[in-house]
N, C-alpha and C. Protein backbone atom coordinates (compact mmCIF):
# COMPACT_ATOMS: atom_id res chain seq x y z
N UNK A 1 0.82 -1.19 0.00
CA UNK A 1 0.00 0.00 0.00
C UNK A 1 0.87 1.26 0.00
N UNK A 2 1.99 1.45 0.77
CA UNK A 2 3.09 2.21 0.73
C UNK A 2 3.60 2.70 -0.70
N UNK A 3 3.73 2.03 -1.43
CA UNK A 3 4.52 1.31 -2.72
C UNK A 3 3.12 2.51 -3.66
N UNK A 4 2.14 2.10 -3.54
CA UNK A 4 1.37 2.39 -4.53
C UNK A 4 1.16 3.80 -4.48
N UNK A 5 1.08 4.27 -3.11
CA UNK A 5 0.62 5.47 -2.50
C UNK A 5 1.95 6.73 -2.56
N UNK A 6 3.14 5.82 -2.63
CA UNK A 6 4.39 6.74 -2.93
C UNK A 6 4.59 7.00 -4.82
N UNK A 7 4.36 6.16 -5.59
CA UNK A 7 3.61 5.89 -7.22
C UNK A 7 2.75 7.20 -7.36
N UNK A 8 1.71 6.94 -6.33
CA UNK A 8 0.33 7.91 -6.93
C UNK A 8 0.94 9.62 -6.39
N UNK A 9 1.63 10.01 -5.74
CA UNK A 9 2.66 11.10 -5.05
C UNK A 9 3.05 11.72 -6.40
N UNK A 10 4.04 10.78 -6.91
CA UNK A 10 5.17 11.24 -7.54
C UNK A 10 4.53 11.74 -8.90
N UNK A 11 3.33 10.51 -8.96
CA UNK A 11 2.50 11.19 -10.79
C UNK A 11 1.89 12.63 -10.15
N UNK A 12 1.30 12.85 -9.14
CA UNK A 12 0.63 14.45 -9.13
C UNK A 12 1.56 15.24 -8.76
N UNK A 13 3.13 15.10 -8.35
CA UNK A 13 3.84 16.06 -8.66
C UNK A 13 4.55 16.18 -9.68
N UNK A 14 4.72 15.06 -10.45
CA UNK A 14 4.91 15.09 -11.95
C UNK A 14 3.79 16.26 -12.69
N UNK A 15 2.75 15.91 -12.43
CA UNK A 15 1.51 16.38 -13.41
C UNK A 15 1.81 17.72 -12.60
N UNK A 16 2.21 18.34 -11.27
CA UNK A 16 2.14 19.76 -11.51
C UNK A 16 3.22 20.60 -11.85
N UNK A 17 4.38 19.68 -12.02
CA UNK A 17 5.63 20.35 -13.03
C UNK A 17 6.88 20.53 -12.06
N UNK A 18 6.73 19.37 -10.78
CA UNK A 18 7.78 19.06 -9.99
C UNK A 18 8.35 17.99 -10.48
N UNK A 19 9.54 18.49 -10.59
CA UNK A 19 10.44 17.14 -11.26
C UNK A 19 10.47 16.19 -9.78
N UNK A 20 10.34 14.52 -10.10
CA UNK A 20 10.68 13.85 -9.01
C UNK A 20 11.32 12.57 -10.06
N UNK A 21 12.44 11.35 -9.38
CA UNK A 21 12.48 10.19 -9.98
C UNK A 21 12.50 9.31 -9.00
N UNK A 22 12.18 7.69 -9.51
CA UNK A 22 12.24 7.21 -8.55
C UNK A 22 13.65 6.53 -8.02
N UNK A 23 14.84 6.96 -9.05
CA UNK A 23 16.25 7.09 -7.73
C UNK A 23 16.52 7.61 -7.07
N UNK A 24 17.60 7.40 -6.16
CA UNK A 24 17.88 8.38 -5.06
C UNK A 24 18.80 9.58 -5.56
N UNK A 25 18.34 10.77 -5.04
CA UNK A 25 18.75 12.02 -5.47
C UNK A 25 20.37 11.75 -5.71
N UNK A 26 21.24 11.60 -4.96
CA UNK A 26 22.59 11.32 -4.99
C UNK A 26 23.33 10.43 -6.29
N UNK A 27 21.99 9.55 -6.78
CA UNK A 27 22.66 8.88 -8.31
C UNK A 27 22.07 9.33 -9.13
N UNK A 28 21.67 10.73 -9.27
CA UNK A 28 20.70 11.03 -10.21
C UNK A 28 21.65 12.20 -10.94
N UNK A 29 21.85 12.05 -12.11
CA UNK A 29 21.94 13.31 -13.66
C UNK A 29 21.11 13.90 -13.68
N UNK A 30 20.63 15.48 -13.88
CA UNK A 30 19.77 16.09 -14.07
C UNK A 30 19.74 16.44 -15.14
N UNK A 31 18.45 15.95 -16.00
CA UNK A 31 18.86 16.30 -18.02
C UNK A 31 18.23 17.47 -18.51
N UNK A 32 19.07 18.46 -18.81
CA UNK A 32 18.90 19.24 -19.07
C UNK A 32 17.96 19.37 -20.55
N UNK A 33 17.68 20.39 -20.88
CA UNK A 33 17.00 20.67 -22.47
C UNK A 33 18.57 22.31 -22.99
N UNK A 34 18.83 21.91 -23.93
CA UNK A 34 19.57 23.06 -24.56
C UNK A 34 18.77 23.46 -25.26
N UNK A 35 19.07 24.74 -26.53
CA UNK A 35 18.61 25.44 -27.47
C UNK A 35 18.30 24.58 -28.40
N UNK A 36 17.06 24.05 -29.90
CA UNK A 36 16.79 23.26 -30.25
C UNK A 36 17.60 23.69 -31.51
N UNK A 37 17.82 22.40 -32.10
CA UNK A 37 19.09 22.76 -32.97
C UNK A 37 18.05 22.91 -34.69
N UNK A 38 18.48 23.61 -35.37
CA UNK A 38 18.21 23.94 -37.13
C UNK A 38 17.52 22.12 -37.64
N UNK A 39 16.25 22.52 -38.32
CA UNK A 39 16.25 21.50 -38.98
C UNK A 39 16.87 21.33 -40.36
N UNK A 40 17.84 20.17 -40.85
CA UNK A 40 18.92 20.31 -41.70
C UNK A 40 17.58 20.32 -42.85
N UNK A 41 18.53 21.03 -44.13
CA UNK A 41 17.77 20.75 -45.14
C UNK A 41 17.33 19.76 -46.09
N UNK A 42 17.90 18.89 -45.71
CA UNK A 42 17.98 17.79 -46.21
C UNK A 42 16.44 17.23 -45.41
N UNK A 43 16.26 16.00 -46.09
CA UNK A 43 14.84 15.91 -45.97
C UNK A 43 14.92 13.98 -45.92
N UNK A 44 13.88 13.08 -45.12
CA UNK A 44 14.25 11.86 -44.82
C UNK A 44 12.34 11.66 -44.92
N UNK A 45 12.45 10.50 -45.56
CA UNK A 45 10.65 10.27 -45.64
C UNK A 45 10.24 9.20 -44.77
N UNK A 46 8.92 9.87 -44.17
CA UNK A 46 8.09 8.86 -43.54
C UNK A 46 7.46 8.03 -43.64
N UNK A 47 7.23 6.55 -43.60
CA UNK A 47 5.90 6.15 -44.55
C UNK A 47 5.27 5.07 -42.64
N UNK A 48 3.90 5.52 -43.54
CA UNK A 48 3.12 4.34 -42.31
C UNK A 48 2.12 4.12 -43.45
N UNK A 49 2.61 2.45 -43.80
CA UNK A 49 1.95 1.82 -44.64
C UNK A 49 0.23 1.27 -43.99
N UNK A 50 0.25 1.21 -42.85
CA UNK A 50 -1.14 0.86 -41.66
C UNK A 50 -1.94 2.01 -42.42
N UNK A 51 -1.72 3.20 -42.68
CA UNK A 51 -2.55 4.24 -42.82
C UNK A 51 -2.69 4.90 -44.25
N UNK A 52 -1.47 4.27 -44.84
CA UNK A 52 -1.35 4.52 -46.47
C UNK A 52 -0.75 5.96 -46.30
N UNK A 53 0.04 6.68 -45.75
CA UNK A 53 0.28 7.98 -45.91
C UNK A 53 2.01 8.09 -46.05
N UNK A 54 2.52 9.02 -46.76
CA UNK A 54 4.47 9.51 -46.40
C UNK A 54 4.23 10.82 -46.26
N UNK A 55 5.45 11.27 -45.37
CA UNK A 55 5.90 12.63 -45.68
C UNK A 55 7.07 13.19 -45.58
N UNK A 56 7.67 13.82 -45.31
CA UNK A 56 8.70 14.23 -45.02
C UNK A 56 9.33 15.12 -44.08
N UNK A 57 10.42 15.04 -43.05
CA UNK A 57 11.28 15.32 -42.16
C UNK A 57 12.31 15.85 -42.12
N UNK A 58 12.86 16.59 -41.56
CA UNK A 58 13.95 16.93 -41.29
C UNK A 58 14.80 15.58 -41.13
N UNK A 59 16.12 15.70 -42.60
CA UNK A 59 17.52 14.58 -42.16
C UNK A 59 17.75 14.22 -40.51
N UNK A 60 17.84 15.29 -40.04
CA UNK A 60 18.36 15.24 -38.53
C UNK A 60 17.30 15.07 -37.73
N UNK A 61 16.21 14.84 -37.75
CA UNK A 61 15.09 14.38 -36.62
C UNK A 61 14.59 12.98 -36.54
N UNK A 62 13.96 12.70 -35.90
CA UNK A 62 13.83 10.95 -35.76
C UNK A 62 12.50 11.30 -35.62
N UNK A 63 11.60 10.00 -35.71
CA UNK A 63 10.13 9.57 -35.46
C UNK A 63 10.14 8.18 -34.22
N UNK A 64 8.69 8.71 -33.86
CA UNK A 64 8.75 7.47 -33.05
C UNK A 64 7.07 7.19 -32.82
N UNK A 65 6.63 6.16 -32.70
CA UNK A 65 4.87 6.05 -33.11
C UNK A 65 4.61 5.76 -31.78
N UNK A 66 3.65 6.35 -31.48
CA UNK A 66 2.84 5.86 -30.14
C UNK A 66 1.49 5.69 -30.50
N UNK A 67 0.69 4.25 -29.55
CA UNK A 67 -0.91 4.64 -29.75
C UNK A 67 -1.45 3.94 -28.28
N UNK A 68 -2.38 4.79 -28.41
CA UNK A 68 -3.39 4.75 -26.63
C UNK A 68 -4.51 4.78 -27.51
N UNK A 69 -4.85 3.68 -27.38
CA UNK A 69 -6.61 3.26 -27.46
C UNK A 69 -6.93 2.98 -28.92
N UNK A 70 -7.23 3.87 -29.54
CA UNK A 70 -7.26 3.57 -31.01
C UNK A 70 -7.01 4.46 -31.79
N UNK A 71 -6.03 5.56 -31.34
CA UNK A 71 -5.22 6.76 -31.61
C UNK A 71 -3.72 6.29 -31.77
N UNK A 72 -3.31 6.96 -33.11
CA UNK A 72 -1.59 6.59 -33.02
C UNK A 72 -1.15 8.25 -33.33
N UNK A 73 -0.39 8.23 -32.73
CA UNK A 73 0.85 9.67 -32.67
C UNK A 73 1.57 8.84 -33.05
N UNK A 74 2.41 9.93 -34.30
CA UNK A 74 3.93 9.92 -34.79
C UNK A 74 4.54 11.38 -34.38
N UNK A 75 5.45 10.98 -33.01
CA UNK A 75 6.18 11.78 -32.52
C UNK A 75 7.60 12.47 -33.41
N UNK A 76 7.84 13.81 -33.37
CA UNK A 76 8.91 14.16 -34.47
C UNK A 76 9.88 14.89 -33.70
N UNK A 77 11.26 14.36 -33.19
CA UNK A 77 11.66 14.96 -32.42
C UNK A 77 13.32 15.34 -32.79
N UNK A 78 13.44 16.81 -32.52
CA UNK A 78 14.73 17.36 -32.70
C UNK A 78 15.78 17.02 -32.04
N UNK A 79 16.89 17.04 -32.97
CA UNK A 79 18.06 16.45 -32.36
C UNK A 79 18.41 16.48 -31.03
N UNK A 80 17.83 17.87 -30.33
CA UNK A 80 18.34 18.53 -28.92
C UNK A 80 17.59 17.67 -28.12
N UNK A 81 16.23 17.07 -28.39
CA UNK A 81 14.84 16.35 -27.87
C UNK A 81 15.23 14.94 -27.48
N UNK A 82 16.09 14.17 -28.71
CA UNK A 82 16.47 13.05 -29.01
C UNK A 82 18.08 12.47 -27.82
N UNK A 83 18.34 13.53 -27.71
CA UNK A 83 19.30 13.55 -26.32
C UNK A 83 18.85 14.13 -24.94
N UNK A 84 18.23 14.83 -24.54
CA UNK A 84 16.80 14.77 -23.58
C UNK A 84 16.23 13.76 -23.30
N UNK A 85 15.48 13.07 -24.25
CA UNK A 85 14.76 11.53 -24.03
C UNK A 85 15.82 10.52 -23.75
N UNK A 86 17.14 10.87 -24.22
CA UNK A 86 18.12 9.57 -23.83
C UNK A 86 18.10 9.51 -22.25
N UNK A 87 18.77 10.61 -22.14
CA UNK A 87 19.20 11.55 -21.13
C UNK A 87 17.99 10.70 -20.14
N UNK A 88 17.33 11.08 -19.97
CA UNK A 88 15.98 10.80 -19.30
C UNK A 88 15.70 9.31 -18.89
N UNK A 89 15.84 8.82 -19.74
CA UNK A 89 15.41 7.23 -19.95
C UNK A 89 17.01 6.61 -18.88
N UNK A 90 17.73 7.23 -19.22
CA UNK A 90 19.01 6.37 -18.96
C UNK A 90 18.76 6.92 -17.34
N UNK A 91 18.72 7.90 -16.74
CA UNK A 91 18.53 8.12 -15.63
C UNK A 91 16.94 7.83 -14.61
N UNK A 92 16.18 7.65 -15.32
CA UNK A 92 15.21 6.97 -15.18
C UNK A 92 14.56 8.30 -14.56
N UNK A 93 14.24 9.53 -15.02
CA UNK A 93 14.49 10.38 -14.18
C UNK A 93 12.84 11.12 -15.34
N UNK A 94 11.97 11.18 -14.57
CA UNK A 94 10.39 11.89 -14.62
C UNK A 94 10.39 13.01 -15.07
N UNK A 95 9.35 14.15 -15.66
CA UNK A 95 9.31 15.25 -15.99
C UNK A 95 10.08 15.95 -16.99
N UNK A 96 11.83 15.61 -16.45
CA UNK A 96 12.40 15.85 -17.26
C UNK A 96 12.59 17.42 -17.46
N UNK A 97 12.63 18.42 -16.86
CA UNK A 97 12.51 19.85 -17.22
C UNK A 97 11.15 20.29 -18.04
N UNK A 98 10.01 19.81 -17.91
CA UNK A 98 9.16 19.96 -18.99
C UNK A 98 9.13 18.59 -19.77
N UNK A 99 7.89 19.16 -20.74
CA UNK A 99 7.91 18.34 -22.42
C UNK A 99 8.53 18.69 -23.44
N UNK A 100 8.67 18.00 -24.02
CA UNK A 100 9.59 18.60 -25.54
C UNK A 100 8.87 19.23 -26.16
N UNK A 101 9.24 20.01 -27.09
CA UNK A 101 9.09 20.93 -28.34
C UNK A 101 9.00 20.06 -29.10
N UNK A 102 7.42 19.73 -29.52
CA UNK A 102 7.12 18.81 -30.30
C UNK A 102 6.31 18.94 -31.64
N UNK A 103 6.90 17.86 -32.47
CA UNK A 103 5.43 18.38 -33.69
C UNK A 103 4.90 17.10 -33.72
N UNK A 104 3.76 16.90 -33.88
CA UNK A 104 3.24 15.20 -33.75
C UNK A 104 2.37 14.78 -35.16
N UNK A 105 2.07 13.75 -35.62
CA UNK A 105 0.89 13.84 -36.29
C UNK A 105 -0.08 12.39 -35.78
N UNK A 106 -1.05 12.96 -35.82
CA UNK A 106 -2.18 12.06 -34.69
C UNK A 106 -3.16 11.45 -35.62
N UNK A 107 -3.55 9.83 -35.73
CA UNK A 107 -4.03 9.53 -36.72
C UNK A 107 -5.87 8.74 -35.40
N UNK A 108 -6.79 9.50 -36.08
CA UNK A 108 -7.66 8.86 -35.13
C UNK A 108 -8.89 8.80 -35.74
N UNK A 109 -9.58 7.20 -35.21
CA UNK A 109 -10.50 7.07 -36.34
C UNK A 109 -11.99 8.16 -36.48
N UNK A 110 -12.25 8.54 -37.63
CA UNK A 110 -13.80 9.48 -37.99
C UNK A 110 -15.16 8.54 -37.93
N UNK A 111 -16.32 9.65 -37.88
CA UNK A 111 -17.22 9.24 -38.35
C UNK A 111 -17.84 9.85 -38.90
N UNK A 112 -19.17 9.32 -39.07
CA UNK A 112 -19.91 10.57 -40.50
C UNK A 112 -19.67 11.94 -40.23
N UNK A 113 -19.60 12.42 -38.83
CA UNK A 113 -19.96 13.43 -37.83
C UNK A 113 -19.05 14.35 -37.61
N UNK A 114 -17.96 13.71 -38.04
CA UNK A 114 -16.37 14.26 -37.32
C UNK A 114 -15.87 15.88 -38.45
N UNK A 115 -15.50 16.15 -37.40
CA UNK A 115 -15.43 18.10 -37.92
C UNK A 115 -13.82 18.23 -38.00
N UNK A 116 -13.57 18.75 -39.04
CA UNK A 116 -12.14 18.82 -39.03
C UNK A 116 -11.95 20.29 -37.62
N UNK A 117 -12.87 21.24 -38.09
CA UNK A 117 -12.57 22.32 -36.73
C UNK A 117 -13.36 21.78 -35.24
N UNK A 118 -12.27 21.51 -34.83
CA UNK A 118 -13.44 20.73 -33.02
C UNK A 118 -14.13 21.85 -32.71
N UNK A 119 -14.62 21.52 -31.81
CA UNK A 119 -15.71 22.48 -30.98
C UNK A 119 -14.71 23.48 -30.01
N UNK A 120 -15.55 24.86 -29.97
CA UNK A 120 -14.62 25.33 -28.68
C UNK A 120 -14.65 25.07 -27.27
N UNK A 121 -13.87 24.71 -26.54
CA UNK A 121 -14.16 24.29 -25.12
C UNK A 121 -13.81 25.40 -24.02
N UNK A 122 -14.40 25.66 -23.00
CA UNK A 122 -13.96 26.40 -21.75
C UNK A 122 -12.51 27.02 -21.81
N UNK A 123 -11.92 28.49 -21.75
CA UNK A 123 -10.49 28.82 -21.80
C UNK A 123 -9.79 28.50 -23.46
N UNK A 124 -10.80 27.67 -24.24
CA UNK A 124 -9.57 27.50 -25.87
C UNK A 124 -10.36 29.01 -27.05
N UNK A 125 -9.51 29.13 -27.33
CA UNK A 125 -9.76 30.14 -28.96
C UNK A 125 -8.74 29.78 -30.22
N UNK A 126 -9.73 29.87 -30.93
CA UNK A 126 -9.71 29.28 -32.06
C UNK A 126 -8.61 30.81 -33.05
N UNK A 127 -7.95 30.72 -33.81
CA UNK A 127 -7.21 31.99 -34.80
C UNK A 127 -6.66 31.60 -35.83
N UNK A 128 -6.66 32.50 -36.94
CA UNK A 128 -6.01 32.61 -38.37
C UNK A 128 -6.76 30.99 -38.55
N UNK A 129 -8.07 31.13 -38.80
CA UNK A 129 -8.21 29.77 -39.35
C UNK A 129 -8.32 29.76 -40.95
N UNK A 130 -7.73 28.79 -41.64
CA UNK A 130 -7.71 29.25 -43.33
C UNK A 130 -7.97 27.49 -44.10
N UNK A 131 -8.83 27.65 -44.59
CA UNK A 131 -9.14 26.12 -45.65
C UNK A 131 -8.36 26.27 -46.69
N UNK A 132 -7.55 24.87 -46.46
CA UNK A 132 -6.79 24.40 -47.32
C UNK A 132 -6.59 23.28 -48.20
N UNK A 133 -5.80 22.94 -48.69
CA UNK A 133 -5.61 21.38 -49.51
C UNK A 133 -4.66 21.11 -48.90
N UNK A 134 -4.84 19.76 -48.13
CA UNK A 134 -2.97 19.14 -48.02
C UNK A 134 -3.49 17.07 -48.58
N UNK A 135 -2.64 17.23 -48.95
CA UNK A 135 -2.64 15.92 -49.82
C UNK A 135 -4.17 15.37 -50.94
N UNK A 136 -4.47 16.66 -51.62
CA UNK A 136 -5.60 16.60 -52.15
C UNK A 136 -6.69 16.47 -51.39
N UNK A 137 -6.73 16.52 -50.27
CA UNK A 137 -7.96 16.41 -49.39
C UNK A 137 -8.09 18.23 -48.64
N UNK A 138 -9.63 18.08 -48.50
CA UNK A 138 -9.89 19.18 -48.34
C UNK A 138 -9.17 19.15 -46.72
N UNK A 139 -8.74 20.93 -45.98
CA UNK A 139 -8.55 20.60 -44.90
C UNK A 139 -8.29 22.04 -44.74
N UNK A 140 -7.97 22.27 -42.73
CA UNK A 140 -8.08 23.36 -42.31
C UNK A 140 -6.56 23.61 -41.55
N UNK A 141 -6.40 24.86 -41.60
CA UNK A 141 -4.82 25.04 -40.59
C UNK A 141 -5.73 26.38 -39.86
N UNK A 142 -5.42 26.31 -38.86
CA UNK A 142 -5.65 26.85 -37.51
C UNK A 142 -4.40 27.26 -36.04
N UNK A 143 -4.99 27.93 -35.36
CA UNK A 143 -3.67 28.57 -33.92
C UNK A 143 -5.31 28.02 -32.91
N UNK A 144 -4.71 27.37 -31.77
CA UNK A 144 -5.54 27.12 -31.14
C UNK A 144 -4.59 27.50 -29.87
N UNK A 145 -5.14 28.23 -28.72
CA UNK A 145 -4.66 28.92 -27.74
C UNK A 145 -5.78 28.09 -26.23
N UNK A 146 -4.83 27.46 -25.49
CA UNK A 146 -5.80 27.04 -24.16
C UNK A 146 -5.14 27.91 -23.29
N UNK A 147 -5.68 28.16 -21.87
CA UNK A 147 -5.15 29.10 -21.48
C UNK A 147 -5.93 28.25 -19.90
N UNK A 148 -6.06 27.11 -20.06
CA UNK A 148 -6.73 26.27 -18.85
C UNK A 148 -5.45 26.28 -17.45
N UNK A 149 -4.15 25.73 -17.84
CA UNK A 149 -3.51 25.80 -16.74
C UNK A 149 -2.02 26.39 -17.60
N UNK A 150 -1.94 27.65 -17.91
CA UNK A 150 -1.48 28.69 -18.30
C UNK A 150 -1.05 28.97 -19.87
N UNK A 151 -0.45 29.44 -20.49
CA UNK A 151 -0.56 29.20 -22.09
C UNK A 151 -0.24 28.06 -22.76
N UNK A 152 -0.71 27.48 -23.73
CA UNK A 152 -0.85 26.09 -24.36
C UNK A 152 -0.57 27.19 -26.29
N UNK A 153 -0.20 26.74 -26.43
CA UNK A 153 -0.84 27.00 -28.27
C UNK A 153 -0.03 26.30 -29.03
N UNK A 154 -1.07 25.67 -29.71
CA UNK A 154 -0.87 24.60 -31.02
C UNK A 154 -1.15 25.11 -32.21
N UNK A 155 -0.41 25.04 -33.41
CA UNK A 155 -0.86 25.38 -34.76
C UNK A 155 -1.14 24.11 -35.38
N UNK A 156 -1.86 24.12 -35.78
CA UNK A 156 -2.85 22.57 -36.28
C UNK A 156 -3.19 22.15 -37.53
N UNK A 157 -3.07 21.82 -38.55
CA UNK A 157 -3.75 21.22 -39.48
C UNK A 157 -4.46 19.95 -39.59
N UNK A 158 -5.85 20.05 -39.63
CA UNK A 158 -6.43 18.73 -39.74
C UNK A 158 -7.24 18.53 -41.13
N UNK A 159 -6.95 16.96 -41.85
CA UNK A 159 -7.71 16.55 -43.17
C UNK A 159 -8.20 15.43 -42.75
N UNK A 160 -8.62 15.09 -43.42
CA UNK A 160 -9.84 13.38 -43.69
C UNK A 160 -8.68 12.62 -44.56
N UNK A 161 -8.52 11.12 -43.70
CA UNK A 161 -8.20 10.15 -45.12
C UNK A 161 -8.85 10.34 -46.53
N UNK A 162 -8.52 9.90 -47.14
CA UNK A 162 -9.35 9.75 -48.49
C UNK A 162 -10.52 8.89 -48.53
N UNK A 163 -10.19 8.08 -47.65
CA UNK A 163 -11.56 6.74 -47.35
C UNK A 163 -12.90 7.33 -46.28
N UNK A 164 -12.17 8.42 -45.65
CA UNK A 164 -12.74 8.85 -44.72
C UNK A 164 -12.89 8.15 -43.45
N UNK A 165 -12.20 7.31 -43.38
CA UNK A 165 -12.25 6.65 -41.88
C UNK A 165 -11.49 7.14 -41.32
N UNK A 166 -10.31 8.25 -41.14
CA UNK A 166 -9.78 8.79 -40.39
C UNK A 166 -8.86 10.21 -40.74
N UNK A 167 -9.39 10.84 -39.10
CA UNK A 167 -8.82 12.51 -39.48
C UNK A 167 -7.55 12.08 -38.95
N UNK A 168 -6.92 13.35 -39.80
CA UNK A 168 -5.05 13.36 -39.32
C UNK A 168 -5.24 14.60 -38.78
N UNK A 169 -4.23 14.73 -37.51
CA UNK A 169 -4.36 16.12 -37.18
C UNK A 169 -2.34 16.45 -37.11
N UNK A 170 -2.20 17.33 -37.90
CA UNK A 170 -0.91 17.27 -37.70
C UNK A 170 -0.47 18.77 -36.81
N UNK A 171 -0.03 18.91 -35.41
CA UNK A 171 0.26 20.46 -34.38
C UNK A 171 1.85 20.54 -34.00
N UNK A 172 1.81 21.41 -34.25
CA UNK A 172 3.22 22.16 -33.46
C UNK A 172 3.03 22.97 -32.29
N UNK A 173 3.54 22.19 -30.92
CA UNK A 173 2.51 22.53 -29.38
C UNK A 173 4.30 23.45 -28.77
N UNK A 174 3.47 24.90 -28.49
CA UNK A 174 4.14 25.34 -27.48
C UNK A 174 3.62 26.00 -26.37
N UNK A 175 4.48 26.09 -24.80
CA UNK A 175 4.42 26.40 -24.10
C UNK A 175 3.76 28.17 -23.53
N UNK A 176 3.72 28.60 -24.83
CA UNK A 176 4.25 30.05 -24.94
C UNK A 176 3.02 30.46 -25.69
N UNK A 177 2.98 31.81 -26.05
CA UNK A 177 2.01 32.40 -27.15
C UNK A 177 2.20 32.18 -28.49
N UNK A 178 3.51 31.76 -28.63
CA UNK A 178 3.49 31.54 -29.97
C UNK A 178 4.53 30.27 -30.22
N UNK A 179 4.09 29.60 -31.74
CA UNK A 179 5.02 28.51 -31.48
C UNK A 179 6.40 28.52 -32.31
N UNK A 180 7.71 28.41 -32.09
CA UNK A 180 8.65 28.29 -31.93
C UNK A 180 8.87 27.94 -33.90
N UNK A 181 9.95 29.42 -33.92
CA UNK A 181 10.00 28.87 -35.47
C UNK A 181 10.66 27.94 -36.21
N UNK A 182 11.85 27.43 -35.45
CA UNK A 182 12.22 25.84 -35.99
C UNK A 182 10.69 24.85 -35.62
N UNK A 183 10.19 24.66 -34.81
CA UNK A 183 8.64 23.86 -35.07
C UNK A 183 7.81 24.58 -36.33
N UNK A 184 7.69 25.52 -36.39
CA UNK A 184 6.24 26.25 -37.54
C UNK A 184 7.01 25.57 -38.76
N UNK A 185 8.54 25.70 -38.79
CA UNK A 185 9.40 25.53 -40.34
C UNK A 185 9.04 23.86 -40.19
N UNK A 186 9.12 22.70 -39.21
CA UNK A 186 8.87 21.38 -39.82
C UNK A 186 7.42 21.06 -39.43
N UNK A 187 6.41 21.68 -38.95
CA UNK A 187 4.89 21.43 -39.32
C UNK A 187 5.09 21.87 -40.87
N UNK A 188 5.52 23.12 -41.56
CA UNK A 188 4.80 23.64 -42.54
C UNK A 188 5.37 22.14 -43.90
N UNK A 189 7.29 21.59 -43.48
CA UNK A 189 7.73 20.50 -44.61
C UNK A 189 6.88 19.25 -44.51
N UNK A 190 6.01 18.92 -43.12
CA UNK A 190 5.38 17.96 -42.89
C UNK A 190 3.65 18.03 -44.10
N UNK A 191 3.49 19.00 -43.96
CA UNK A 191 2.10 19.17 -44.61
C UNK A 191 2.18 19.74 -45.90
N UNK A 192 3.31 19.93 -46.36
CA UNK A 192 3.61 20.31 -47.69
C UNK A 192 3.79 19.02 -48.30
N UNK A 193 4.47 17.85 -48.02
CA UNK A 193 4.69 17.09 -48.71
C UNK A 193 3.80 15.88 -48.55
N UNK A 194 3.28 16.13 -47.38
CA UNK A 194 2.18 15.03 -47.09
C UNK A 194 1.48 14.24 -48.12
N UNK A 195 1.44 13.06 -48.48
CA UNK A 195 0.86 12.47 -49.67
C UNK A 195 0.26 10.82 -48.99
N UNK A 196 -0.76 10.74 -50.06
CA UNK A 196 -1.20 9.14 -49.51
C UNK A 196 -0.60 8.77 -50.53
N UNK A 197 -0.39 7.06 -50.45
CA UNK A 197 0.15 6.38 -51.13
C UNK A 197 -0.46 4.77 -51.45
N UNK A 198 -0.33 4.33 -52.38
CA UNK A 198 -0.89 3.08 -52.30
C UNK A 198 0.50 1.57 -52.07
C-alpha cells in the first residue's frame, strides 16, 4: 500500500511540473533541455503503410509512433529532444525539465460526424483559421490557444483520409504564445509534402 501510495505522489507532482524520480537524489543526472538545434535541409521520408500515408522530415530528426486506445501519434523529435529523451530514460528520471518541443501527427478514427474544426471548449480560442488542400484532401490550418492551466498553443492542421475513416491532425505545441519557429518551419515541410500512397 506504501509502494502504490508513494507511485500515486510522484504522478501528481509530476503532473504539476515538480520534477521527481524514482532514484535516489545522490545517483541522479539532471537532463537538461539546450537550445533546439536547425532543422537540416535535407529531408528523410516517412511512410506508415497501416494508414497509407508519407511525408517528409527533417535529415536530422527521428520519429517514433505511439498509440493509446485507437489513436496513433507519430512523434517528431529534434536532435536537442532526441538527447533529452536519452538523457531521461538512462537516468530513469520523470518530468524531465518539462515536455519537448514537439510536432506530432495524430491519426484517429472518424465518423460521419467528425469536424475537421473541433468544438470550442472552456479557456480555448480558435485563430487565423484558413481552408486548405494538403494531400488533395480538403482541410483546415488553424492557432488554437488554451489558457486552462497557463498558455498552451498549437498550430494545427487537420484533413480526412481519403476513405474517410480517419482525421489526421498534424500540431506544433508550445508552451508560450506563440510557437517556436524551428517547429512552424517542420509542421509547414510535414504538410507540404504530405501524400497518400498506395
Amino acid at each position: 500500500m506504501k509502494k502504490r501510495s508513494l507511485i500515486i505522489f510522484m504522478v501528481f507532482l509530476t503532473f504539476l511540473g515538480i520534477e521527481v524520480s524514482p532514484t535516489p537524489a545522490q545517483n541522479r543526472q539532471f537532463c537538461k533541455r539546450g537550445a533546439l538545434v536547425n532543422p537540416a535541409r535535407e529531408s528523410k521520408k516517412i511512410r506508415n503503410p497501416d494508414f497509407g500515408f508519407a511525408f517528409d522530415i527533417p535529415a536530422n530528426y527521428t520519429s517514433e509512433t505511439s498509440r493509446s486506445d485507437n489513436i496513433t501519434y507519430i512523434l517528431l523529435y529534434n536532435p536537442n529532444e532526441q538527447e533529452l529523451n536519452a538523457c531521461c530514460k538512462k537516468n530513469r528520471q520523470i518530468g524531465c525539465d518539462g515536455y519537448p518541443s514537439l510536432v506530432t501527427v495524430k491519426i484517429e478514427p472518424a465518423k460521419s460526424d467528425t469536424r475537421l474544426l473541433p468544438e470550442v471548449r472552456a479557456n480555448e480560442r480558435f485563430e487565423n483559421i484558413k481552408p486548405t488542400t494538403i494531400a488533395n484532401q480538403k482541410a483546415v490550418v488553424y492557432v488554437k490557444t488554451d489558457v486552462t492551466n497557463g498558455v498552451n498553443t498549437f498550430l494545427t492542421a487537420s484533413f480526412m483520409a481519403p476513405n474517410s475513416k480517419h482525421k489526421i491532425t498534424v500540431s506544433a505545441f508550445s508552451y508560450e504564445s506563440t510557437i517556436k519557429p524551428i517547429d512552424e518551419r517542420v509542421f509547414q515541410r510535414v504538410i507540404s509534402s504530405f501524400a497518400f500512397v498506395k
